[in-house]
C-alpha atoms as a PDB file:
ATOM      1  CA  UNK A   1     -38.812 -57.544  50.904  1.00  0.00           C
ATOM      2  CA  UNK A   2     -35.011 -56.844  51.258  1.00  0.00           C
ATOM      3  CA  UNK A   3     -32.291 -56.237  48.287  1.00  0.00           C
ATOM      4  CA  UNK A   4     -31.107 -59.701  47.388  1.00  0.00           C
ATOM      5  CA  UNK A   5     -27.492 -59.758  47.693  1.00  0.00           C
ATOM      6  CA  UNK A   6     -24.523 -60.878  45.939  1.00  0.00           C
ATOM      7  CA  UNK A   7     -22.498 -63.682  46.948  1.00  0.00           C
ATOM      8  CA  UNK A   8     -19.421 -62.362  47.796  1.00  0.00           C
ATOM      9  CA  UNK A   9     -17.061 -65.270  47.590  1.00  0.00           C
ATOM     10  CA  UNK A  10     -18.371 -65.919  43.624  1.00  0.00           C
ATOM     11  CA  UNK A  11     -18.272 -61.995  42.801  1.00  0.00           C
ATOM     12  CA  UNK A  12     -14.694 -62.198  43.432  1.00  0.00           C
ATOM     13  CA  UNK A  13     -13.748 -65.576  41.535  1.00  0.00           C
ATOM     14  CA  UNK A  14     -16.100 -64.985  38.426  1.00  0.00           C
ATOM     15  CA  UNK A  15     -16.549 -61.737  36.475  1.00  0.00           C
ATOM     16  CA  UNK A  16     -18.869 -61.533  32.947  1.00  0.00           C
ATOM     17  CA  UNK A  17     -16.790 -61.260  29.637  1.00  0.00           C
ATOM     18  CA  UNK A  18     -18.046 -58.213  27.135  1.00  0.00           C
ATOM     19  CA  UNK A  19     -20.155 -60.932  25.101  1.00  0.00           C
ATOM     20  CA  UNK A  20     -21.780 -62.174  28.081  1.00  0.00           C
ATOM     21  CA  UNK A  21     -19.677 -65.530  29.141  1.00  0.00           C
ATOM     22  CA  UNK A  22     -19.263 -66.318  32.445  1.00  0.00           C
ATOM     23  CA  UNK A  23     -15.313 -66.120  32.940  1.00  0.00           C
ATOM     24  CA  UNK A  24     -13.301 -68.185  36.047  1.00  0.00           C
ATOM     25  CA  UNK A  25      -9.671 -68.280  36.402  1.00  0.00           C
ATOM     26  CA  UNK A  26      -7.698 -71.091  36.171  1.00  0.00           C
ATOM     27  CA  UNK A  27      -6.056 -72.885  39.078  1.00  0.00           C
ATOM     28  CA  UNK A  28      -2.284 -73.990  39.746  1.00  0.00           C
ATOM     29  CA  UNK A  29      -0.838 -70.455  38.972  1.00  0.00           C
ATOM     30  CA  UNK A  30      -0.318 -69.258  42.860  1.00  0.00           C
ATOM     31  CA  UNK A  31       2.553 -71.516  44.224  1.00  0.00           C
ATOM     32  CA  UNK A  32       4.786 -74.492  43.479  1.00  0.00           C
ATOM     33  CA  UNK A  33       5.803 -72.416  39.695  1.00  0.00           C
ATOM     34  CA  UNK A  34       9.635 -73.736  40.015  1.00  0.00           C
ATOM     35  CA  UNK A  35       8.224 -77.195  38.665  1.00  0.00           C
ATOM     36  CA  UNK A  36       5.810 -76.221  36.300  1.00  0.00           C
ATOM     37  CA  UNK A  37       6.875 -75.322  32.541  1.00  0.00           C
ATOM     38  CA  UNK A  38       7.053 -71.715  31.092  1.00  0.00           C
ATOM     39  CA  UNK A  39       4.141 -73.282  28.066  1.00  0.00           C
ATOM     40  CA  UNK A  40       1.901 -74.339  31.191  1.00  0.00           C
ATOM     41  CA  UNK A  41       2.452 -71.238  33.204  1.00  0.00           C
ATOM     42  CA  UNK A  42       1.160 -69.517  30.174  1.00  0.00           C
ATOM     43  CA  UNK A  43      -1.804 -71.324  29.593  1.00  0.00           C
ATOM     44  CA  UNK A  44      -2.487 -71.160  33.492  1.00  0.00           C
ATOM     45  CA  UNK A  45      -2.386 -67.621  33.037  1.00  0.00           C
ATOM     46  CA  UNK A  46      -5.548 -67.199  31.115  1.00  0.00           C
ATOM     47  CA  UNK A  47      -9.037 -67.279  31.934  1.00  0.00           C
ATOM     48  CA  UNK A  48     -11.713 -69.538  30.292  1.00  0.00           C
ATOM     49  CA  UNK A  49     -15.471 -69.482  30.138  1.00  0.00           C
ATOM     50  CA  UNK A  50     -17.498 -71.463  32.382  1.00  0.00           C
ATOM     51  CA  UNK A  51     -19.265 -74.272  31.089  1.00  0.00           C
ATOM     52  CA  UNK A  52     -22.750 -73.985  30.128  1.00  0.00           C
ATOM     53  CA  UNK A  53     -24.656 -76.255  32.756  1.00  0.00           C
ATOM     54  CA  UNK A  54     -22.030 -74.400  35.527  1.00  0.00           C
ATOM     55  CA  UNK A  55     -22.544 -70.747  34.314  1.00  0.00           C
ATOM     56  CA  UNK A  56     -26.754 -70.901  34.986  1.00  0.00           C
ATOM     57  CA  UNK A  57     -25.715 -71.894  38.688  1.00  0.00           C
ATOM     58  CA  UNK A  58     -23.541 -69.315  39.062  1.00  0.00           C
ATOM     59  CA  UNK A  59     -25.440 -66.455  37.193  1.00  0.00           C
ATOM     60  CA  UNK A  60     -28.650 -67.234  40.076  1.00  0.00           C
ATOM     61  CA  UNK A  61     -25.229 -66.734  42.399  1.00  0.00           C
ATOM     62  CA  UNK A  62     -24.319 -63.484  40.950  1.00  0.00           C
ATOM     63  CA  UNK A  63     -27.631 -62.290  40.069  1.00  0.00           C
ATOM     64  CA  UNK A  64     -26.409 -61.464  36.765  1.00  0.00           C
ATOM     65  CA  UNK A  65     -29.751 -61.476  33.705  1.00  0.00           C
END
């Protein structure tokens, strides 16, 4: 049987924190800034854990333990 592989798309949105969490990016931080306040850009800025029922999908994805 082959190597399973990686889904490439989710390898490059999703990355695993040091303790384990499954960690996405937030959206709205590309384009259309001018409108948006500096507190919001902030908070855009960070990245958040997946929730739990969403980070078992995407662990089968990224064939992570």
């Amino acid at each position: 049987m082959g190597n399973l592989k990686v889904k490439k798309s989710a390898a490059k949105r999703f990355w695993v924190s040091g303790s384990g969490k499954i960690m996405r990016r937030k959206a709205g931080h590309s384009h259309l800034l001018g409108k948006k306040t500096s507190a919001r850009k902030r908070r855009l800025k960070m990245s958040t854990p997946l929730t739990s029922d969403n980070a078992s999908r995407i662990k089968k994805i990224l064939r992570v333990g």
